[in-house]
PDB file of N, CA and C in Angstrom:
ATOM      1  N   UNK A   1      56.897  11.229  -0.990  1.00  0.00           N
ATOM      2  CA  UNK A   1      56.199  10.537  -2.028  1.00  0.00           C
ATOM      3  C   UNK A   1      55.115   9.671  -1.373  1.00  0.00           C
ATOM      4  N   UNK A   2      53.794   9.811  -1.953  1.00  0.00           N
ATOM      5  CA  UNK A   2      52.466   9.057  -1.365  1.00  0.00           C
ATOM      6  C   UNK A   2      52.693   7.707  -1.930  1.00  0.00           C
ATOM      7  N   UNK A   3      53.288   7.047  -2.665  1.00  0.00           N
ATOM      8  CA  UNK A   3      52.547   5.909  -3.155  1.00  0.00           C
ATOM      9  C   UNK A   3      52.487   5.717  -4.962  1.00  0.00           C
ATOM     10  N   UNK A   4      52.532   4.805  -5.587  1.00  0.00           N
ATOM     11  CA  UNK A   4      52.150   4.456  -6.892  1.00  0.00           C
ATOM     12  C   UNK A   4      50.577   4.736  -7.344  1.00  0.00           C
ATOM     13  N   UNK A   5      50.729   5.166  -8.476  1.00  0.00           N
ATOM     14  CA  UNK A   5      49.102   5.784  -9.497  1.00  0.00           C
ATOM     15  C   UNK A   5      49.339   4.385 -10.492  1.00  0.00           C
ATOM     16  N   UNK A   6      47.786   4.074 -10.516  1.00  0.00           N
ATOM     17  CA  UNK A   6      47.540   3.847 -12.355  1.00  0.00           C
ATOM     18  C   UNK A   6      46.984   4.865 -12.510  1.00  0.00           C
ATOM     19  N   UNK A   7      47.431   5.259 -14.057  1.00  0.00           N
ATOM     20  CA  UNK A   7      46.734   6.347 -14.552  1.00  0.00           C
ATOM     21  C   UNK A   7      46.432   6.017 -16.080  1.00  0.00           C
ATOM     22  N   UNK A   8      45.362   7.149 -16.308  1.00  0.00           N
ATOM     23  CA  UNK A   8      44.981   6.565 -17.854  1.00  0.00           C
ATOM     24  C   UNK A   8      45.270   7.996 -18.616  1.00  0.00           C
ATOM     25  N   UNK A   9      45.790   7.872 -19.687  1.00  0.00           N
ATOM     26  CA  UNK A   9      46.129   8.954 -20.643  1.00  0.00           C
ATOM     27  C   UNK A   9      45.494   9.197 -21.601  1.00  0.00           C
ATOM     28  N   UNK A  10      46.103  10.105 -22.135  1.00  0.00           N
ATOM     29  CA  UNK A  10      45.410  10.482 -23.736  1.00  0.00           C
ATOM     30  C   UNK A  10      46.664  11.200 -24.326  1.00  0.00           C
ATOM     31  N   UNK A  11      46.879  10.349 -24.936  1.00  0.00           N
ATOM     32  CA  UNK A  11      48.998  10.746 -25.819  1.00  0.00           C
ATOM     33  C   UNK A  11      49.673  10.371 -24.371  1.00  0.00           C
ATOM     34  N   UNK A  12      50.280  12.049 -23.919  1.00  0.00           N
ATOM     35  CA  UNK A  12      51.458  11.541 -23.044  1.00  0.00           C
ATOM     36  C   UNK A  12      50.678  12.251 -21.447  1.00  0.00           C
ATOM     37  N   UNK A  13      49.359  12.607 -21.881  1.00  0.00           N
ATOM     38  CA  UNK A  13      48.836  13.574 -20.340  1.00  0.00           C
ATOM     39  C   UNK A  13      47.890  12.358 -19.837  1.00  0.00           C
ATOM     40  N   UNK A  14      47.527  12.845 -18.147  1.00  0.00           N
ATOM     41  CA  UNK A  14      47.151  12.515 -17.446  1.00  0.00           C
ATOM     42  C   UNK A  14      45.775  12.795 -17.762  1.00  0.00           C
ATOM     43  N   UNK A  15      44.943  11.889 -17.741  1.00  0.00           N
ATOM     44  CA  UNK A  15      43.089  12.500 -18.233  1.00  0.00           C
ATOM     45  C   UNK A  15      42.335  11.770 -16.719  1.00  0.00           C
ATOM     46  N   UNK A  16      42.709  11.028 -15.771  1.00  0.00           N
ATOM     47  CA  UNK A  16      42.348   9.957 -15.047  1.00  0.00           C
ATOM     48  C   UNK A  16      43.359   9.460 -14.275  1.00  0.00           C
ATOM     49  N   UNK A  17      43.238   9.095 -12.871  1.00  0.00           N
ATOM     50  CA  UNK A  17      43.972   8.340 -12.354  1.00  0.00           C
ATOM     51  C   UNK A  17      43.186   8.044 -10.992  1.00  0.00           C
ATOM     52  N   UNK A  18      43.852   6.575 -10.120  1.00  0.00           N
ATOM     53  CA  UNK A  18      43.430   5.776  -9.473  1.00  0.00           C
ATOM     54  C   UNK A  18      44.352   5.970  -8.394  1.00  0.00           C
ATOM     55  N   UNK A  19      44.202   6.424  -7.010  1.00  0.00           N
ATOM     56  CA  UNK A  19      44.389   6.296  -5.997  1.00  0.00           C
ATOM     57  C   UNK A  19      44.155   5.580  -4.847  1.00  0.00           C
ATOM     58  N   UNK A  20      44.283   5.044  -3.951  1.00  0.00           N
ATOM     59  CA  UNK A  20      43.580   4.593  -2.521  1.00  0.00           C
ATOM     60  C   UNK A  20      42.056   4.256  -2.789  1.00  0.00           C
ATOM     61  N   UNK A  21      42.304   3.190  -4.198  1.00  0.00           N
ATOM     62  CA  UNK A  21      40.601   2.404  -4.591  1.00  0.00           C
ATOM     63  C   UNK A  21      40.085   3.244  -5.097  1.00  0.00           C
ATOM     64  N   UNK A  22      40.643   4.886  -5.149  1.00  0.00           N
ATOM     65  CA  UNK A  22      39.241   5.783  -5.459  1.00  0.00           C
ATOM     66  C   UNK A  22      39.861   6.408  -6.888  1.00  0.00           C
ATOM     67  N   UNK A  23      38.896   6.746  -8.133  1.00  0.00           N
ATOM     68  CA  UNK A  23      39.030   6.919  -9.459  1.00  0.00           C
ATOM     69  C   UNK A  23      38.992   8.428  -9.532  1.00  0.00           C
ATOM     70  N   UNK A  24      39.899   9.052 -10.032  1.00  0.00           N
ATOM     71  CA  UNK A  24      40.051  10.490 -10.035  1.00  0.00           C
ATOM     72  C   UNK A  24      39.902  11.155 -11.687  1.00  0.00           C
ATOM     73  N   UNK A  25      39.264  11.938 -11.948  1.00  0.00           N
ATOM     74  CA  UNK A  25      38.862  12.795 -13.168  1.00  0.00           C
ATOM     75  C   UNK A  25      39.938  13.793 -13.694  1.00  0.00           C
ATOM     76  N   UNK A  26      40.586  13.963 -14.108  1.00  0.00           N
ATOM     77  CA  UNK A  26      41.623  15.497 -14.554  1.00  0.00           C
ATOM     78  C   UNK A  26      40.794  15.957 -14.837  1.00  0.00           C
ATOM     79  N   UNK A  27      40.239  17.342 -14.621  1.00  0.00           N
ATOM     80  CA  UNK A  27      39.651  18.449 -15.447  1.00  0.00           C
ATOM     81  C   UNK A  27      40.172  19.302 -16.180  1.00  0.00           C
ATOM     82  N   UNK A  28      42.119  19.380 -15.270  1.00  0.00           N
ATOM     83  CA  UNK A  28      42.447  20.431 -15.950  1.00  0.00           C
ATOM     84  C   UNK A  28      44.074  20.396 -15.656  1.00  0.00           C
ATOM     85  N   UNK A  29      44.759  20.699 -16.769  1.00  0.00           N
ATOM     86  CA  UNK A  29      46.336  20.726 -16.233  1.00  0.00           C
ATOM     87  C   UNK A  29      46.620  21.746 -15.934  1.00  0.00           C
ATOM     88  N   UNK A  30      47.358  22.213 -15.149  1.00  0.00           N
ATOM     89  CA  UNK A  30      47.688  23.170 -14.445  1.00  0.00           C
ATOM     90  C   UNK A  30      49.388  23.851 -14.779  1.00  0.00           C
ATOM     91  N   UNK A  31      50.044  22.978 -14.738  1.00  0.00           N
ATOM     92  CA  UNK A  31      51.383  23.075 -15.183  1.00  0.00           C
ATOM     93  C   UNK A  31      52.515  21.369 -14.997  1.00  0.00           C
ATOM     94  N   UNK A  32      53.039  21.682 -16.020  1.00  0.00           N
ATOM     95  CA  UNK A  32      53.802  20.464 -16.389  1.00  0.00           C
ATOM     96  C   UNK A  32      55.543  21.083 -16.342  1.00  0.00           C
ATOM     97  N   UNK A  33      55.974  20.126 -15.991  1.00  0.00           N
ATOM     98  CA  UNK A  33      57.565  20.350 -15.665  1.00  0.00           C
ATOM     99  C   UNK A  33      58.432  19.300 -15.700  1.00  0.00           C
ATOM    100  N   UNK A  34      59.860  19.427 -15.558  1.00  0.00           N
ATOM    101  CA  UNK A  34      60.600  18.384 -16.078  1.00  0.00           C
ATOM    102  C   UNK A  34      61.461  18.756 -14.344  1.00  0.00           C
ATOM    103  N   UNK A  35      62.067  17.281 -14.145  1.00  0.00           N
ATOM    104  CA  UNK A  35      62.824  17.790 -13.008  1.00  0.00           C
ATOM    105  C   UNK A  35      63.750  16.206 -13.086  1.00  0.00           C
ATOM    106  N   UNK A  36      65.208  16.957 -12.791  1.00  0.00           N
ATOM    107  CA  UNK A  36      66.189  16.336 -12.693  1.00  0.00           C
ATOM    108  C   UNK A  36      66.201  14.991 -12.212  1.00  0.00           C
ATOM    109  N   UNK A  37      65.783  15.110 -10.380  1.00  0.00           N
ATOM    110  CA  UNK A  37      66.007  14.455  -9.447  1.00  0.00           C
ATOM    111  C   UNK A  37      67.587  14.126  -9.187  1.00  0.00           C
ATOM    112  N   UNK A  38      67.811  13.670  -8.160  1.00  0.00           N
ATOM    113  CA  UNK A  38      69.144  13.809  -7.314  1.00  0.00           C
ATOM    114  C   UNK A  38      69.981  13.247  -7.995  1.00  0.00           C
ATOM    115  N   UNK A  39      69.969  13.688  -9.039  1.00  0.00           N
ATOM    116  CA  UNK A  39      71.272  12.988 -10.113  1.00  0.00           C
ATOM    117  C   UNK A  39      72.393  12.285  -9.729  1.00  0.00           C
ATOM    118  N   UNK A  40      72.620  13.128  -8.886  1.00  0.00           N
ATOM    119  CA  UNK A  40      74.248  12.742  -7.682  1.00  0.00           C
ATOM    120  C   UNK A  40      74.029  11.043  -6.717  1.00  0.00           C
ATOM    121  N   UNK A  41      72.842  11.088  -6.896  1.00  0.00           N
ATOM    122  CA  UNK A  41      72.159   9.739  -5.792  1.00  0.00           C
ATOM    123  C   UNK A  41      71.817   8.833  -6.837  1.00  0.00           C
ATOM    124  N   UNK A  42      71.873   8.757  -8.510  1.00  0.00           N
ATOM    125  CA  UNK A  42      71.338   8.699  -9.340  1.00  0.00           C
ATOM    126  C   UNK A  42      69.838   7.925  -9.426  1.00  0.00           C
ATOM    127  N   UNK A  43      69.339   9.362  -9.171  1.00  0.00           N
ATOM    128  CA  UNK A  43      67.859   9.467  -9.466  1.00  0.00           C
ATOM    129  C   UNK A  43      67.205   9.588 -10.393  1.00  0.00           C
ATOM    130  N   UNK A  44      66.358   9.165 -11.081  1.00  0.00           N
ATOM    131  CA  UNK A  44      65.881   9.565 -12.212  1.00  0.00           C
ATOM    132  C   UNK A  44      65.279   9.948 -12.267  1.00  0.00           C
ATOM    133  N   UNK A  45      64.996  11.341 -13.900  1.00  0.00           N
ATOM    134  CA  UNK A  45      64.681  12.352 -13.969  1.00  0.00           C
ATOM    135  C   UNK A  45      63.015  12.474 -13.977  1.00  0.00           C
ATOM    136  N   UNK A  46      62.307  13.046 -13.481  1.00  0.00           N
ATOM    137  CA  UNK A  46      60.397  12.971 -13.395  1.00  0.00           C
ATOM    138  C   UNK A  46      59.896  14.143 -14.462  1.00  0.00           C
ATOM    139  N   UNK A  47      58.878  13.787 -14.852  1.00  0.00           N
ATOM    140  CA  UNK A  47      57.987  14.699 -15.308  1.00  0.00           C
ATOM    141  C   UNK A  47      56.686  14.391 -14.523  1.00  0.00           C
ATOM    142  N   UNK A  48      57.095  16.070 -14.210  1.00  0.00           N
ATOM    143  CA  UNK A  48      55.556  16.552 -12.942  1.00  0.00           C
ATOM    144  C   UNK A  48      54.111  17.113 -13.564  1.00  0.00           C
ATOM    145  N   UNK A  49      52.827  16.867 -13.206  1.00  0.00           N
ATOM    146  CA  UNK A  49      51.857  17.619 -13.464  1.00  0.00           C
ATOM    147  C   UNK A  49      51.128  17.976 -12.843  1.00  0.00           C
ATOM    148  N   UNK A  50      51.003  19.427 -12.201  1.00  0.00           N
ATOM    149  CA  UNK A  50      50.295  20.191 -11.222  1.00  0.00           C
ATOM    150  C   UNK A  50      48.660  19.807 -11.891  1.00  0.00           C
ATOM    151  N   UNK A  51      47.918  19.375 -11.492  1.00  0.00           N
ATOM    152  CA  UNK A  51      46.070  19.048 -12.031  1.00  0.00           C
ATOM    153  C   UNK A  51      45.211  19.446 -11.148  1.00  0.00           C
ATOM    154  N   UNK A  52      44.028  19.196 -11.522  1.00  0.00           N
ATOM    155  CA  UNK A  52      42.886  19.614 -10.602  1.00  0.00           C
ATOM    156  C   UNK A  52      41.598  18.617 -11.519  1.00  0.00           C
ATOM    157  N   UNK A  53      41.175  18.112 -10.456  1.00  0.00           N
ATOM    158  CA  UNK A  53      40.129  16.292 -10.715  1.00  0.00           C
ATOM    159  C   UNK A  53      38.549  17.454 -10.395  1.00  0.00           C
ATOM    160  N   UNK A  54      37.957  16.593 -10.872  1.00  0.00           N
ATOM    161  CA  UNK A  54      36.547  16.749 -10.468  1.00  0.00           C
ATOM    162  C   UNK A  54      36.394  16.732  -9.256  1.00  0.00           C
ATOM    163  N   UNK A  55      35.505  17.675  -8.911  1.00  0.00           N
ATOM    164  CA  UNK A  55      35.410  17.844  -6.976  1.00  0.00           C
ATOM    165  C   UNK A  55      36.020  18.936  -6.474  1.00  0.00           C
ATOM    166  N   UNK A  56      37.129  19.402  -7.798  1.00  0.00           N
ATOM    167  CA  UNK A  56      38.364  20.625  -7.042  1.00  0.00           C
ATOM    168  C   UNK A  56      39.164  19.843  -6.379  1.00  0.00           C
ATOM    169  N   UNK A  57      39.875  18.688  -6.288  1.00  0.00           N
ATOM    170  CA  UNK A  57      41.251  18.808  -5.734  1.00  0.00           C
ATOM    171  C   UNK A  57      42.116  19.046  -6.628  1.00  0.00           C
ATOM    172  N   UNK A  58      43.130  19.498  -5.956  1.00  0.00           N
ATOM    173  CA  UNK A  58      45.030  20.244  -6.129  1.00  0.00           C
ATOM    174  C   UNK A  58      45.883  19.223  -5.879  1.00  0.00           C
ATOM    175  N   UNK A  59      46.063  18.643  -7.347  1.00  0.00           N
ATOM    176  CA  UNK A  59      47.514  17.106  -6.946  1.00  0.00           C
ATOM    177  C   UNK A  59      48.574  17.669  -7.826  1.00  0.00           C
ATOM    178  N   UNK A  60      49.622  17.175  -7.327  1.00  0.00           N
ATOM    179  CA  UNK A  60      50.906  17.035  -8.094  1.00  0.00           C
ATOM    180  C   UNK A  60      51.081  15.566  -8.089  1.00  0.00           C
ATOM    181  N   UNK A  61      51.231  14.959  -9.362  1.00  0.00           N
ATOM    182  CA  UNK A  61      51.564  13.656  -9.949  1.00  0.00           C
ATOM    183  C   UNK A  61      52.900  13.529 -10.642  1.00  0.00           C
ATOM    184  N   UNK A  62      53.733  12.565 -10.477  1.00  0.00           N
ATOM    185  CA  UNK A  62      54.489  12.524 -11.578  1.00  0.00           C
ATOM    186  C   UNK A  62      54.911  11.359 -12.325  1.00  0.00           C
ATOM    187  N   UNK A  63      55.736  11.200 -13.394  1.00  0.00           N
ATOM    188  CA  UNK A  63      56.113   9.989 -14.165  1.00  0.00           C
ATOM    189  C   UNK A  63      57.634   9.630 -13.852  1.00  0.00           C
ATOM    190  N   UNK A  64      57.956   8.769 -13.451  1.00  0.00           N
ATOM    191  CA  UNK A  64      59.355   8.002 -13.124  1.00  0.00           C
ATOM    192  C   UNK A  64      59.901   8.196 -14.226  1.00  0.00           C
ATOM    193  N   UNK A  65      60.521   8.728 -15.071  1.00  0.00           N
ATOM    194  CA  UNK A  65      61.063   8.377 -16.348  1.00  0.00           C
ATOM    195  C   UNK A  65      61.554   6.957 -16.863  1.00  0.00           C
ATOM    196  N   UNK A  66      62.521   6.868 -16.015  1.00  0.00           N
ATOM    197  CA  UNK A  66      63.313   5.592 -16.023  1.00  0.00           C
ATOM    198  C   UNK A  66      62.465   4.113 -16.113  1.00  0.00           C
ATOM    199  N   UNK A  67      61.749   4.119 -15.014  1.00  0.00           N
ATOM    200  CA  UNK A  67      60.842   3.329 -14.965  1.00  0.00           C
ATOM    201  C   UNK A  67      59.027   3.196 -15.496  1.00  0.00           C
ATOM    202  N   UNK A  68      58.887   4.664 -16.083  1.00  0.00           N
ATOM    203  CA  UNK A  68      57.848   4.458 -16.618  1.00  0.00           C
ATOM    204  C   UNK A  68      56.246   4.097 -15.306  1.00  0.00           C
ATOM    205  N   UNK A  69      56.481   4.614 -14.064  1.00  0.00           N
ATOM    206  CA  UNK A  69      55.386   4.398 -13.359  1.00  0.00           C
ATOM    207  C   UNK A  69      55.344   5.837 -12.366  1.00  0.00           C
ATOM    208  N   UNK A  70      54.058   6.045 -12.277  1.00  0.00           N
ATOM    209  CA  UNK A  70      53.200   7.160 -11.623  1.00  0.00           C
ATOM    210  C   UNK A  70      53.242   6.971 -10.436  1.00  0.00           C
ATOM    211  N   UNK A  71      53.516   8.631  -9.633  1.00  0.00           N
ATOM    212  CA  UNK A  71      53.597   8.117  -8.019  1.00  0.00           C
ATOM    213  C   UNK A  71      52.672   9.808  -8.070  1.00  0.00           C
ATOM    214  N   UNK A  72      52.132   9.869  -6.850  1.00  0.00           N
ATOM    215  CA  UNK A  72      51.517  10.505  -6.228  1.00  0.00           C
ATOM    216  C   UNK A  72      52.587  11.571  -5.530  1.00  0.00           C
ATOM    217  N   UNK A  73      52.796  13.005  -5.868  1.00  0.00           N
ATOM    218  CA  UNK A  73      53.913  13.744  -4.819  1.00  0.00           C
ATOM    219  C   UNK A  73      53.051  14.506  -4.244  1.00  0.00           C
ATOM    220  N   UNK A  74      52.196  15.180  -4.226  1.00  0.00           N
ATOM    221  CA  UNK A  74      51.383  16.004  -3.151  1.00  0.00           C
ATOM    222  C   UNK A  74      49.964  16.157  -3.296  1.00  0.00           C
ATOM    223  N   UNK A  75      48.973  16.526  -2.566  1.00  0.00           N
ATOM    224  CA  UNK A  75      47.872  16.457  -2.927  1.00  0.00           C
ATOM    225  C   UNK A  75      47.542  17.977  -2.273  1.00  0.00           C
ATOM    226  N   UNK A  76      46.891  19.099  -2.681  1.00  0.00           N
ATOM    227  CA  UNK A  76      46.635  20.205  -1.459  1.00  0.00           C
ATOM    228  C   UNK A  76      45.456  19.873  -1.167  1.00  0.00           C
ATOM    229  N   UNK A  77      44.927  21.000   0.740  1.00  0.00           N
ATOM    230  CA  UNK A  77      43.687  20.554   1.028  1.00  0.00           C
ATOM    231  C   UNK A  77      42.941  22.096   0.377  1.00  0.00           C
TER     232      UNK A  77
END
């Protein structure tokens, strides 16, 4: 995990988000998913969204459920 997002929405999707000072565009969702997390460790459950920002980058973002805050899980180059 990279780190905490603000992000800005529109309903329950990602349209925008803020990384390392720098302001990122969604252009496009890619795929959305639901995932458990280590239940057994009790983890709480994420909703993931594969995107792609202005410029062409490849992030996976997701939402803490529990807690309601955005973390950064991968970025491709």
């Amino acid at each position: 995990m990279h780190g905490e997002l603000e992000v800005s929405l529109k309903g329950d999707v990602p349209r925008a988000f803020r990384w390392r000072g720098k302001s990122y565009a969604v252009l496009e969702i890619l795929e959305v998913w639901r995932d458990t997390g280590r239940w057994w460790e009790e983890e709480a459950p994420k909703l993931f969204f594969r995107l792609r920002t202005a410029g062409g980058g490849l992030w996976e973002i997701y939402r803490d459920e529990a807690r309601g805050t955005w973390h950064l899980y991968k970025v491709y180059d």
